[in-house]
Protein backbone atom coordinates (compact mmCIF):
# COMPACT_ATOMS: atom_id res chain seq x y z
CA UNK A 1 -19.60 0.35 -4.95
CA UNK A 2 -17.01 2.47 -6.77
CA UNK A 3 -16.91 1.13 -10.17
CA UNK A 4 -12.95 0.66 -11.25
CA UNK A 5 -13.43 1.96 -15.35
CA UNK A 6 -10.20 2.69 -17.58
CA UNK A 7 -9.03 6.40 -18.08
CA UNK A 8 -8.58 7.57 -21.63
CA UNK A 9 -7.91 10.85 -23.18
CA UNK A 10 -11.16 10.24 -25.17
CA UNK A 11 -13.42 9.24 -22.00
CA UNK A 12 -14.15 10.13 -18.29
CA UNK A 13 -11.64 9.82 -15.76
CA UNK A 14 -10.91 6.02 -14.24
CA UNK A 15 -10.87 4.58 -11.20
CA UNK A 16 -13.73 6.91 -9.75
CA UNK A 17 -10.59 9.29 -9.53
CA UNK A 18 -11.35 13.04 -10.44
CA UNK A 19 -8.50 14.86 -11.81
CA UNK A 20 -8.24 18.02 -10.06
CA UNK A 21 -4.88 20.27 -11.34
CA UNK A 22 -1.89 19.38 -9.07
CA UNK A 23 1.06 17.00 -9.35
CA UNK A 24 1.39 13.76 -6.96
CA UNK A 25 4.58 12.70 -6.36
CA UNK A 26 6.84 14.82 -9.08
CA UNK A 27 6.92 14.41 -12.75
CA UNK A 28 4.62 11.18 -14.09
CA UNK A 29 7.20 8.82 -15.69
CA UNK A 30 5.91 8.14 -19.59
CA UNK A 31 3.42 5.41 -19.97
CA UNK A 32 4.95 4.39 -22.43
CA UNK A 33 8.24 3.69 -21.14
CA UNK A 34 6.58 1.90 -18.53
CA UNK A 35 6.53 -1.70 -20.58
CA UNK A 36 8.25 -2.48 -23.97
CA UNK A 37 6.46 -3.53 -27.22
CA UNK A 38 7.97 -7.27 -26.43
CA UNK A 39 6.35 -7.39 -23.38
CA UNK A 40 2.88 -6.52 -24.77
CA UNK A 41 3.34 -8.71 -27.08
CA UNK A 42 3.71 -11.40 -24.81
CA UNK A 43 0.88 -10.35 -22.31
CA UNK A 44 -1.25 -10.32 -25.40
CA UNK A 45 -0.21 -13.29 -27.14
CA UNK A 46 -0.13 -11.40 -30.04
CA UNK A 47 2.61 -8.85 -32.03
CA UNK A 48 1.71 -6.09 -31.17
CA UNK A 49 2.51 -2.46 -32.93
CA UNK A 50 3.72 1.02 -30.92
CA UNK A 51 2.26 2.31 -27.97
CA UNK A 52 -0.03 5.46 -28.45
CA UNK A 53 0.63 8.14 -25.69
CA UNK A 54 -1.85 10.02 -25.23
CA UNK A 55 -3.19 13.15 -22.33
CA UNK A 56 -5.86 13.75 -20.05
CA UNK A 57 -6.40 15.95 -17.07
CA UNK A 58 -4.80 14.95 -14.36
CA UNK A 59 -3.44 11.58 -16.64
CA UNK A 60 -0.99 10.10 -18.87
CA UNK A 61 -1.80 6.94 -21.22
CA UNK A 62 -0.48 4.65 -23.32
CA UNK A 63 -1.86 2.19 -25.45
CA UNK A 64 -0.97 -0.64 -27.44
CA UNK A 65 -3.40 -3.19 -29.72
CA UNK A 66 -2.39 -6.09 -31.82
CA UNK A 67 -1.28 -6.00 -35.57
CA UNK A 68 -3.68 -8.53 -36.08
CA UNK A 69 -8.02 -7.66 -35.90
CA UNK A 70 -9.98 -10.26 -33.94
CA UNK A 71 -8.06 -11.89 -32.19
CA UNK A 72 -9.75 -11.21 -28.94
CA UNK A 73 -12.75 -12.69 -30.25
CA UNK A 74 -14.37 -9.01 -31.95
CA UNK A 75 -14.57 -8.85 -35.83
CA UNK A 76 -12.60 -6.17 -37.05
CA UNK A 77 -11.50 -4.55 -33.57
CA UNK A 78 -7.82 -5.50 -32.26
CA UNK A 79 -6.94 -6.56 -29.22
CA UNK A 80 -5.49 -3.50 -27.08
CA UNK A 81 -3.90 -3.30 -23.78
CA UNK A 82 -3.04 0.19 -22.09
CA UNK A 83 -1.08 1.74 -18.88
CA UNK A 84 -2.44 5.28 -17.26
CA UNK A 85 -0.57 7.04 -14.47
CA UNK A 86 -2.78 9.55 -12.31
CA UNK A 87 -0.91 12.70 -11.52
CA UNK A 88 -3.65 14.44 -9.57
CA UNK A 89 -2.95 14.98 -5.83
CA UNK A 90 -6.70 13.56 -5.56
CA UNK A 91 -6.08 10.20 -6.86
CA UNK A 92 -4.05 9.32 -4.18
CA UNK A 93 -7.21 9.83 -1.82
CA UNK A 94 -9.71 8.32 -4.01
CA UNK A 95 -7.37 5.01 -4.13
CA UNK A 96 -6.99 5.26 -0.66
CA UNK A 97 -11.60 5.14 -0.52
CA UNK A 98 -11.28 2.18 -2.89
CA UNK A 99 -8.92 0.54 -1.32
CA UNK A 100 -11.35 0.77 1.98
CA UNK A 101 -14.20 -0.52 0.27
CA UNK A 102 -14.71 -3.86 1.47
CA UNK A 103 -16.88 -5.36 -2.03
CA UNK A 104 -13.00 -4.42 -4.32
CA UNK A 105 -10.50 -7.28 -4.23
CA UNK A 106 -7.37 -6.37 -2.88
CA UNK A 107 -4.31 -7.94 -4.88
CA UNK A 108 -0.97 -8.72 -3.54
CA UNK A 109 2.38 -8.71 -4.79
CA UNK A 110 1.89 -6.01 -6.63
CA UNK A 111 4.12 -2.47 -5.80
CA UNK A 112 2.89 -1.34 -2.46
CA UNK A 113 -0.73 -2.23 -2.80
CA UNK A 114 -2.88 -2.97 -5.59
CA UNK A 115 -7.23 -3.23 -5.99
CA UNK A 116 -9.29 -4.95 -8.25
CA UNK A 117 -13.06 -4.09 -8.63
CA UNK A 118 -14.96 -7.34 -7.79
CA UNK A 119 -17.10 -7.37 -10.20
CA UNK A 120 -14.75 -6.37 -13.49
CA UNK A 121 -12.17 -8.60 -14.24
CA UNK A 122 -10.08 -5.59 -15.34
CA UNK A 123 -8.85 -2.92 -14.93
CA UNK A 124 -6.08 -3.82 -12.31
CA UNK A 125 -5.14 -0.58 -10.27
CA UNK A 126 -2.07 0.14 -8.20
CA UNK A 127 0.32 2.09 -6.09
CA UNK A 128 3.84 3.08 -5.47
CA UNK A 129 4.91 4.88 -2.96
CA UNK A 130 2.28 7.99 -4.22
CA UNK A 131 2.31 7.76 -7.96
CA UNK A 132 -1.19 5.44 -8.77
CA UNK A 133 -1.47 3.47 -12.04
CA UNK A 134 -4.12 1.45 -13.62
CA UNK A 135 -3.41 -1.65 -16.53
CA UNK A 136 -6.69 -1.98 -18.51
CA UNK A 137 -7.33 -4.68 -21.24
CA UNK A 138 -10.28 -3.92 -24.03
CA UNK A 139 -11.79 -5.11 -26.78
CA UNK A 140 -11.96 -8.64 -26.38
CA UNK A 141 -15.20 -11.34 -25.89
CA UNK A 142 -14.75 -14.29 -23.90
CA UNK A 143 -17.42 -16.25 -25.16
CA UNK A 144 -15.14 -16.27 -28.48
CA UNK A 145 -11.51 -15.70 -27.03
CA UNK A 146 -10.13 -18.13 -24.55
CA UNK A 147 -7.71 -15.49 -22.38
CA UNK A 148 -7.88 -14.18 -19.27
CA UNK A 149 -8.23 -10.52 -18.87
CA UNK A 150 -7.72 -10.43 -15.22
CA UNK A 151 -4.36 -12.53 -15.56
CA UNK A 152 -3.38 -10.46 -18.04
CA UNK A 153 -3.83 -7.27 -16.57
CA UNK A 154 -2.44 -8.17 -13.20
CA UNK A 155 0.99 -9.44 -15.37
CA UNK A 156 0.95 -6.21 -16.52
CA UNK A 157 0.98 -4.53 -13.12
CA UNK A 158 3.66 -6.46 -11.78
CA UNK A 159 5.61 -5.39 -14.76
CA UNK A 160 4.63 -1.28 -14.31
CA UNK A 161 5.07 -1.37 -10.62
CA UNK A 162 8.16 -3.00 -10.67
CA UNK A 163 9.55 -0.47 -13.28
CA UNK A 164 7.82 2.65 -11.20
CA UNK A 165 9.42 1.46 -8.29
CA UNK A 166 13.11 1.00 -10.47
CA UNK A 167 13.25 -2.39 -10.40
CA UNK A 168 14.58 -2.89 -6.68
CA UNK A 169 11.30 -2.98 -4.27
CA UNK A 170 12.28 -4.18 -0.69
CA UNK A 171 11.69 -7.25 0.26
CA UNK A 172 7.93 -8.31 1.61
CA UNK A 173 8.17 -9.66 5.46
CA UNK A 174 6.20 -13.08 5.75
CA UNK A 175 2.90 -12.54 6.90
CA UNK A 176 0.63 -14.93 9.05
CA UNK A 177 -1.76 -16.70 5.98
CA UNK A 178 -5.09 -14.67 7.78
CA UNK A 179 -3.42 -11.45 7.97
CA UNK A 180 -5.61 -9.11 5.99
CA UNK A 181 -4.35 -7.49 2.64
CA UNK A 182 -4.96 -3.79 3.14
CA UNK A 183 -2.81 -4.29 6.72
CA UNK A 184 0.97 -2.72 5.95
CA UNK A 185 2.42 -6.02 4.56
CA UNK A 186 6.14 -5.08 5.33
CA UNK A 187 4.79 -4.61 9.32
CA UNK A 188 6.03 -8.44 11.13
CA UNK A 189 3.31 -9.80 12.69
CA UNK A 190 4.04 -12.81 15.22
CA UNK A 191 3.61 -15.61 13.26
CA UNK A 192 1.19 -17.85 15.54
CA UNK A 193 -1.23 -14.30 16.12
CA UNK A 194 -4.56 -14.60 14.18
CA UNK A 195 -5.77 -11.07 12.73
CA UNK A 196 -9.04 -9.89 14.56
CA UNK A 197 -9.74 -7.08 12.32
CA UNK A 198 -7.74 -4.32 9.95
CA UNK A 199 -8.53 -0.80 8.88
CA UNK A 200 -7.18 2.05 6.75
CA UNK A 201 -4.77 1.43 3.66
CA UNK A 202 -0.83 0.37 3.13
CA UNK A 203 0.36 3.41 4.52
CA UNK A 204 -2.36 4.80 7.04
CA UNK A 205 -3.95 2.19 9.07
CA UNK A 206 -3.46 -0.77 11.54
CA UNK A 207 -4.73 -3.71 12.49
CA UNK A 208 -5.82 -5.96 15.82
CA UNK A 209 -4.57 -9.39 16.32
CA UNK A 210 -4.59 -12.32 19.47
CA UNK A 211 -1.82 -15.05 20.47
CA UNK A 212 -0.86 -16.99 22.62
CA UNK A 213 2.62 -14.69 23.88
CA UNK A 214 3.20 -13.03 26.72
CA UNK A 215 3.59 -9.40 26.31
CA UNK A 216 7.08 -9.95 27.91
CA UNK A 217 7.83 -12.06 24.53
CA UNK A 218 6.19 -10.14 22.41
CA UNK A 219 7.64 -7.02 23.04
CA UNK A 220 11.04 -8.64 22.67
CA UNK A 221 9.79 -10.22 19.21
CA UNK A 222 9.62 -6.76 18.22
CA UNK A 223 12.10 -5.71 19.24
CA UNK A 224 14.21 -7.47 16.85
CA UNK A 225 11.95 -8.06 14.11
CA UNK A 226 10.86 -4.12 13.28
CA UNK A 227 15.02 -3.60 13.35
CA UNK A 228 14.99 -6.39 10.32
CA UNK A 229 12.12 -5.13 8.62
CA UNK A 230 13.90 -1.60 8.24
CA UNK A 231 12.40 0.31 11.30
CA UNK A 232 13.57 1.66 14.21
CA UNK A 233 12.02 1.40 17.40
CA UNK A 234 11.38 3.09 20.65
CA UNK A 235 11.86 1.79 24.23
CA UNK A 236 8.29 0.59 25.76
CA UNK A 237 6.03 2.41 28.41
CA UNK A 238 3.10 1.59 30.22
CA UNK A 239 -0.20 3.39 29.53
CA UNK A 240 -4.37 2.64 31.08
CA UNK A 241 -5.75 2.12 28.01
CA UNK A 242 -9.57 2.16 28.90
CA UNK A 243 -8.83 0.55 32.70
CA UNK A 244 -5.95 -1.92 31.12
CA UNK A 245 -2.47 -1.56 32.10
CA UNK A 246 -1.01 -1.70 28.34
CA UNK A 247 2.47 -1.53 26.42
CA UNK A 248 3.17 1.10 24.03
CA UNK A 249 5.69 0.15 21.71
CA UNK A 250 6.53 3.02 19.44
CA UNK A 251 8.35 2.28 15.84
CA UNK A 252 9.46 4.41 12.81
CA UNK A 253 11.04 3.63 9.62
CA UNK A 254 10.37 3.54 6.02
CA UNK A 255 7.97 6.12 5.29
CA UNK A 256 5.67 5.76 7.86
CA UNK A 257 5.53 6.18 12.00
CA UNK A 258 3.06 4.36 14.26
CA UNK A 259 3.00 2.24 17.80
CA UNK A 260 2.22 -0.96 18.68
CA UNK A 261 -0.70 -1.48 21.80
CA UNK A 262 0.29 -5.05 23.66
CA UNK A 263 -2.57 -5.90 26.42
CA UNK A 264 -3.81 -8.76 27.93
CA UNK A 265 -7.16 -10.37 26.88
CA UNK A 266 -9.78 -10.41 29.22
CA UNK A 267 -12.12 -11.97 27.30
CA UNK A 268 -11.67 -14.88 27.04
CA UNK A 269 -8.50 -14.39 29.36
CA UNK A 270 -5.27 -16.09 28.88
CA UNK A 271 -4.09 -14.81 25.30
CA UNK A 272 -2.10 -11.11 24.54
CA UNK A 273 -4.20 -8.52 22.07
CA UNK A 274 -2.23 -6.35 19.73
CA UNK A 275 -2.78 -2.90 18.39
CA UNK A 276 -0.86 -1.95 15.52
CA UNK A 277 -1.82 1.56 14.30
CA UNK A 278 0.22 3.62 11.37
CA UNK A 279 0.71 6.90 9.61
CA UNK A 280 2.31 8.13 6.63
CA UNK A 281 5.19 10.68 7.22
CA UNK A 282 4.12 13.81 5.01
């Protein structure tokens, strides 16, 4: 299992991500600019002093630790808290293999997907749109310090995503409780359809679900939901789909393309399947 360890200019490369020369996305924004001194502060508990930038290949950093030595439960060693933004073309892949590995703990709510290792409470690793960026807490012992690093670090994220994304990130569609994190979470899903299965990442993927529609209704659920999630979408046609007459619905919108598979279930019979695959538009 990919092991999710914090980049620093002094120490290997995080994430599992190599850092191959290449920009993703256009010019990393500063770590630092990425929270405020108050806001560390807070997340630590603890004033806090200015945050170090610092460079590695293929990474920014920036790192803050407390005023105060201890007070995460280590003698002498303060508290520290730090933000990295990847800006190697190949971290976008290798987040896209962690993000597929089934033992990591996807985490929602924060940017357009975020990943947890399962084992590690920190760090907390995430994504907008293709910039990836990683909140790591050290030196701190919780058999002598009462906080949560995990909390802490997933605050954090919130806070970096939300400024990486400049402060207005779209609103998420309500999702059926059982429909599976790494499935696009701004795709509508019918809300009494139970997810079967789901593959791939936020942006390249899809997902199988079953209900109790007809594909009649279904196809005119999506017909105007996709239109109020932001996408536009195509008119339906019929296709065999291994010896089943099925509907192709295609859809476009906000930075991805993909089609929607509506078939009847023969097994047991009675309900309507759906196939939602997606792309990213490069």
């Amino acid at each position: 299992m990919p092991r999710l360890v914090t980049l620093t200019a002094a120490t290997t490369i995080a994430l599992g991500l190599a850092a191959p020369a290449g920009a993703a996305g256009g010019k990393a924004p500063a770590p630092c600019s990425l929270l405020t001194e108050k806001q560390v502060a807070t997340l630590l508990g603890e004033p806090v002093g200015d945050g170090k930038p610092e460079k590695a290949p293929g990474a920014r950093e920036c790192q803050w630790q407390t005023r105060e030595e201890g007070v995460g439960g280590i003698e002498g060693t303060p508290l520290g808290l730090s933000v990295v933004v990847h800006t190697s073309k190949k971290a976008r892949t290798d987040f896209d293999e962690l993000v597929r590995d089934q033992d990591n703990e996807i985490i929602d709510g924060i940017g357009d997907e975020a990943i947890a290792d399962d084992t590690f409470d920190v760090p907390v690793a995430g994504r907008v749109g293709r910039r990836i960026f990683e909140v790591d807490f050290s030196n701190y012992d919780t058999t002598n310090w009462d906080g949560d690093p995990r909390a802490i670090a997933t605050e954090g994220a919130e806070i970096v995503a939300d400024k990486l994304a400049g402060g207005d990130q779209p609103e998420r569609v309500e999702q059926p409780d059982d429909v599976l994190a790494r499935f696009a979470d701004d795709i509508p899903v019918p809300a009494s359809f139970m997810s079967r299965t789901a593959f791939g990442t936020e942006y390249n993927g899809g997902g199988a679900f079953g209900g109790d529609l007809t594909i009649d209704e279904v196809v005119a659920y999506y017909q105007e939901a996709l239109p109020g999630a932001g996408y536009e979408v195509g008119e339906p046609t019929t296709a065999d789909v291994d010896g089943v007459t099925t509907t192709v619905l295609p859809f476009s919108g906000p930075g991805r393309t993909g089609e929607i598979e509506i078939s009847p279930n023969t097994d047991p019979p009675g309900a309507t399947l759906l196939f939602i695959s997606y792309q990213e538009d490069v």
